[in-house]
Every structure is written in structure tokens, then in C-alpha cells.
Protein backbone atom coordinates (compact mmCIF):
# COMPACT_ATOMS: atom_id res chain seq x y z
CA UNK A 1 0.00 0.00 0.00
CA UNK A 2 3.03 2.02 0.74
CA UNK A 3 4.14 1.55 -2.69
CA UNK A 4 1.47 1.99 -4.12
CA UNK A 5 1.16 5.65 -2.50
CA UNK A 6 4.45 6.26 -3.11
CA UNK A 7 4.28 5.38 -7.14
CA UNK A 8 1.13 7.89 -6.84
CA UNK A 9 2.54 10.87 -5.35
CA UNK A 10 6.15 10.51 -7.85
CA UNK A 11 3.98 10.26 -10.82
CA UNK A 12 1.97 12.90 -9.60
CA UNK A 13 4.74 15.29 -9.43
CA UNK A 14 6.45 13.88 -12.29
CA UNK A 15 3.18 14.90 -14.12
CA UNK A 16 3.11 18.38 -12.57
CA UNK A 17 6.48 19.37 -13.66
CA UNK A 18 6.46 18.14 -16.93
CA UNK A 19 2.74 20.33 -17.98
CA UNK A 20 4.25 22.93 -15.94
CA UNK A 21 7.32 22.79 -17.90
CA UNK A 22 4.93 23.07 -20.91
CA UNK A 23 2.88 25.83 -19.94
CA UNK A 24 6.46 28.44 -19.12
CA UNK A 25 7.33 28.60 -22.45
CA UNK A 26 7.68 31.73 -24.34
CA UNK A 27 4.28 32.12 -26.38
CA UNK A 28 2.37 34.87 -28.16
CA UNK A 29 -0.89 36.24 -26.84
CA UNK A 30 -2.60 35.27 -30.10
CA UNK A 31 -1.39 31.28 -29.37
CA UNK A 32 -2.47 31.80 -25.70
CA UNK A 33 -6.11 33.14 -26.40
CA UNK A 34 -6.33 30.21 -29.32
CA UNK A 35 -5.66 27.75 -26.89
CA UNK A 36 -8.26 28.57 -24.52
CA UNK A 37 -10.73 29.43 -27.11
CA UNK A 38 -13.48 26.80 -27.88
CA UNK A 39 -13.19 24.52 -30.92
CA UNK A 40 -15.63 26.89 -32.65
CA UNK A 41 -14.52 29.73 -32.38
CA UNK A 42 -10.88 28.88 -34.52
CA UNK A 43 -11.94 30.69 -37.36
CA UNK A 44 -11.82 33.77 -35.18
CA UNK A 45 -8.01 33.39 -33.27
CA UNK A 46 -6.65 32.26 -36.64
CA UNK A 47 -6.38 35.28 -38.05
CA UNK A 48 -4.93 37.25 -35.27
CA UNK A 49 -2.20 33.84 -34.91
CA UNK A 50 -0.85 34.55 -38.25
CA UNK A 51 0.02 37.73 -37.40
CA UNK A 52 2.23 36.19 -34.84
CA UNK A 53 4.03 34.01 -37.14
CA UNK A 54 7.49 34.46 -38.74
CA UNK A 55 7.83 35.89 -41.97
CA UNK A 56 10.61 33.89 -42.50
CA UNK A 57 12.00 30.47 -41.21
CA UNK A 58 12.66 31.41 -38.22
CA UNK A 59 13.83 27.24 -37.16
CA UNK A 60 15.90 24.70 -39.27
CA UNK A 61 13.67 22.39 -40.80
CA UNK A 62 10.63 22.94 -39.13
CA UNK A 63 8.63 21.03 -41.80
CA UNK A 64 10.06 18.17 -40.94
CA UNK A 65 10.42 18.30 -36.86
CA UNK A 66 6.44 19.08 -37.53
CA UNK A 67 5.98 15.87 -38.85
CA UNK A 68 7.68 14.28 -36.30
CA UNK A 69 6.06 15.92 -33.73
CA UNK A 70 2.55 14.90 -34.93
CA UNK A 71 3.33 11.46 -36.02
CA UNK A 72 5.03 11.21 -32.12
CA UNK A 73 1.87 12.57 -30.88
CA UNK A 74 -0.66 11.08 -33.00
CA UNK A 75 1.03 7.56 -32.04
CA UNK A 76 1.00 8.39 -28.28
CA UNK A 77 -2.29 9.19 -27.82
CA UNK A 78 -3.82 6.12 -30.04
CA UNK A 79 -1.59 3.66 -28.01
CA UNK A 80 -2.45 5.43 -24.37
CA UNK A 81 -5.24 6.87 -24.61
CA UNK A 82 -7.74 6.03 -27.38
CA UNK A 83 -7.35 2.35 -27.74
CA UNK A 84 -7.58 1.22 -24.04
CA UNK A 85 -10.27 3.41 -23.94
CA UNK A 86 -11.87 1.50 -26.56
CA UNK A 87 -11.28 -1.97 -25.00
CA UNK A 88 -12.33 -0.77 -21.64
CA UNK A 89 -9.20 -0.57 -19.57
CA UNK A 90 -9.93 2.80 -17.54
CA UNK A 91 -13.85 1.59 -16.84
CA UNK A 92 -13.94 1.09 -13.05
CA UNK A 93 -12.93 -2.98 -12.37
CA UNK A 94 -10.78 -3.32 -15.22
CA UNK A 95 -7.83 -5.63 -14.82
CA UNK A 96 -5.15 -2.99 -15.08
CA UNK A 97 -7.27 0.23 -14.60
CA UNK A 98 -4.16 1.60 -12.55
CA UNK A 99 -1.46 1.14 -14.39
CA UNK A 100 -3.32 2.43 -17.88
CA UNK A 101 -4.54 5.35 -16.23
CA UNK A 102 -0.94 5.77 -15.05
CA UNK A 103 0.18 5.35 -18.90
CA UNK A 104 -2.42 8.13 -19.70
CA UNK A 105 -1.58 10.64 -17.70
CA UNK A 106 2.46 10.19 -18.56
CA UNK A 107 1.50 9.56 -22.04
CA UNK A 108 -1.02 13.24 -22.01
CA UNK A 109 2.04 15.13 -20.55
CA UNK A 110 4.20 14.19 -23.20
CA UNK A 111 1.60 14.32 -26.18
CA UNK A 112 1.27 18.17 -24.36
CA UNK A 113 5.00 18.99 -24.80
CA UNK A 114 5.09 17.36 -28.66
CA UNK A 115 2.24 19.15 -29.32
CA UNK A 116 3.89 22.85 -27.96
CA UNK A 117 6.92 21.73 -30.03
CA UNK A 118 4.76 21.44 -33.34
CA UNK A 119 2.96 24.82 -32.58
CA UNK A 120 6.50 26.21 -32.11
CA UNK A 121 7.68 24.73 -35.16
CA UNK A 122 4.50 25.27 -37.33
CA UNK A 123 4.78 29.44 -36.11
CA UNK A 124 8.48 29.31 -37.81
CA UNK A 125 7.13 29.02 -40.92
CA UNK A 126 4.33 30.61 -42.66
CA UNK A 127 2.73 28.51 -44.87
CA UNK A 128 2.74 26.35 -41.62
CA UNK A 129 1.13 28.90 -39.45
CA UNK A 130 -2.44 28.09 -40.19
CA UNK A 131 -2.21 25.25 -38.05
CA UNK A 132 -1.42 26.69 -34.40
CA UNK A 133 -5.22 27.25 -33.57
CA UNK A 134 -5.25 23.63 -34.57
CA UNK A 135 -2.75 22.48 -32.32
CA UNK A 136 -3.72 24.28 -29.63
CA UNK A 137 -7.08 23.22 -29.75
CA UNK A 138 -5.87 19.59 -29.60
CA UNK A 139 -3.68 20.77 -26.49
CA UNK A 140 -7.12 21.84 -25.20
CA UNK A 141 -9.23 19.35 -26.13
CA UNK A 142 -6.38 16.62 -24.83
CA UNK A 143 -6.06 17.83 -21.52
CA UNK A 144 -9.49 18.18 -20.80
CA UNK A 145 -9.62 14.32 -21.45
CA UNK A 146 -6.76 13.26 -19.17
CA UNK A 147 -8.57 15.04 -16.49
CA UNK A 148 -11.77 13.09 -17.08
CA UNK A 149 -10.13 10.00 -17.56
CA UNK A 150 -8.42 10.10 -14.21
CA UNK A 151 -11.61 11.49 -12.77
CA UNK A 152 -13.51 8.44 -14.11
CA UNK A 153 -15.92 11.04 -15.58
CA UNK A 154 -14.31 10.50 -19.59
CA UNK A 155 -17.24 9.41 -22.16
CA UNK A 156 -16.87 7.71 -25.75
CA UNK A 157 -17.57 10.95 -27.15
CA UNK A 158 -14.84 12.79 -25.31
CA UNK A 159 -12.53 10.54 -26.76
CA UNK A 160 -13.98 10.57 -30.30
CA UNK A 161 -13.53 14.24 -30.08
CA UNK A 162 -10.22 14.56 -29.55
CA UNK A 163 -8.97 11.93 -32.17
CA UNK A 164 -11.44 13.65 -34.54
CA UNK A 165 -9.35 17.24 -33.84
CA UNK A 166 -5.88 15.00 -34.41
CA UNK A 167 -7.39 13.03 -37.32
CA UNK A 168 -8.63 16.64 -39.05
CA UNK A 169 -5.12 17.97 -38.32
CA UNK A 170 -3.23 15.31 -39.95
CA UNK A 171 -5.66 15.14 -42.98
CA UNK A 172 -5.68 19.03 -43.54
CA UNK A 173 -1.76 19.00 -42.87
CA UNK A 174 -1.35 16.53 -45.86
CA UNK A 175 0.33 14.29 -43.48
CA UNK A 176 -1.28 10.91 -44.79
CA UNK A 177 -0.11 7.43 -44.89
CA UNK A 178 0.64 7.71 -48.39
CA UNK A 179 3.25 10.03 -48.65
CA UNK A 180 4.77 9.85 -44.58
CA UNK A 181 7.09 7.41 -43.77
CA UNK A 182 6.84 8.01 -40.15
CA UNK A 183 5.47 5.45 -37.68
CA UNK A 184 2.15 6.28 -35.96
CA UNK A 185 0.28 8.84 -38.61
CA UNK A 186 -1.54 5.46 -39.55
């Protein structure tokens, strides 16, 4: 039982430091405000979050640590989050309902980072800019998840939202099976 606490209380810090980590980096107003607007209302911070983009590649090869980025995240969250969701392993009884909530919450925290990463690297480059509202509605929408998941309170369709916002990122990125070579954007 000590253990047990013990493993809690690490991982709960470990958790802490590494979103807190995430959330002291040097952003713009515009990607602050789109990150704590609602999914609707992207069409409206978009605008003002191009402003705050480079004019000029501002990072070596952002195109490519992008891709990265997403396929990292994309991966993460299918393997931690979305598929035991979908076989039932955070549902209250579950063999295991511990240790993959556990995996979920280290798993969020690190989707969290890849995802700032991407927004950094997509606001080097202009023709990449268009897709920081995206990402940090996915930052949004993910977070809100991991809190319901370890609250016991997360529902089919809060996970189907999410991968809908990572699945309508990738497509409208052009990041597709058929021309990526990178694991996890399948």
C-alpha cells in the first residue's frame, strides 16, 4: 500500500512538472487566447495567430520536426489513450485500470509537450502557421480528457472528439499514410 502511494505521489509530481514545464514557455498572446478558445470559435483566433508568425523560417527544418512531432503525438495518444479506452481498460474494475490510467496521464504530458513543439515549429514558418489554432485546440481538447479519464468522468464521445481534432489535423496537414514514412500517422 506504501508503494502503491508512493508510485502515486512521484507520478503525480512527475506529471506536474512536466505540464508545468509546458505551460512556461515563451508564447504569443494570439497562441495563448487560441488555446483557450473553444473549438468553434478557430476561425476567429486564426487570423490574429498569423500575425504572430514568422515571416521567415525562423527554425531549421521545421517542416520536418512538424511531422515528427505529430506522427510522435498522434502515435501516443492512439496507443495510451484512445485504444484502451476503446477496450475498456480505464472503466472502473478493469484488470489494469491503474497502471493504464498511469500510462495516460504520462502519455497526455508528453503528447502536451510534442504538441507545444509542433505549434513552435508550425509558427516558424508561414505557410505552416495556419495550423497553431489547430494544435492548440488539440492541447485543449487533450487535456481536458486526461482530467476526465483520471476522474472516471471521460465518455466515448470525449474521446472521439479529440482523435477527430488529431485526425482533421493530420488530414488538412497533408500528413497521410501515403506520402509519410513516419510510424504512428496510420
Amino acid at each position: 500500500m506504501k508503494r502503491l502511494i508512493a508510485v502515486i505521489v512521484g507520478l503525480t509530481i512527475l506529471v506536474g512538472g512536466a505540464t508545468a514545464c509546458g505551460s512556461s514557455s515563451k508564447s504569443t498572446q494570439a497562441a495563448t487566447s487560441a488555446s483557450q478558445a473553444a473549438p468553434g470559435t478557430v476561425t476567429q483566433t486564426a487570423s490574429s495567430s498569423t500575425t504572430s508568425c514568422a515571416n521567415a523560417g525562423t527554425r531549421k527544418i521545421p517542416k520536418t520536426r512538424l511531422l515528427a512531432d505529430l506522427a510522435l503525438t498522434y502515435g501516443a495518444f492512439h496507443r495510451y489513450l484512445y485504444n484502451p479506452y476503446k477496450a475498456g481498460s480505464f472503466h472502473q474494475g478493469a484488470n489494469g485500470r491503474t497502471k493504464a490510467i498511469i500510462k495516460a496521464g504520462l502519455a497526455s504530458a508528453a503528447i502536451v509537450k510534442l504538441l507545444s513543439n509542433a505549434g513552435k515549429n508550425a509558427a516558424a514558418d508561414p505557410t505552416l502557421c495556419k495550423f497553431v489554432p489547430n494544435i492548440n485546440n488539440i492541447k485543449s481538447s487533450l487535456s481536458n480528457l486526461a482530467n476526465k479519464i483520471k476522474g472516471g468522468t471521460a465518455s466515448s464521445s470525449d474521446v472521439d472528439g479529440t482523435n477527430s481534432l488529431l485526425d482533421q489535423l493530420k488530414n488538412g496537414s497533408g500528413f497521410t499514410p501515403s506520402n509519410s514514412s513516419l510510424p504512428g500517422l496510420g
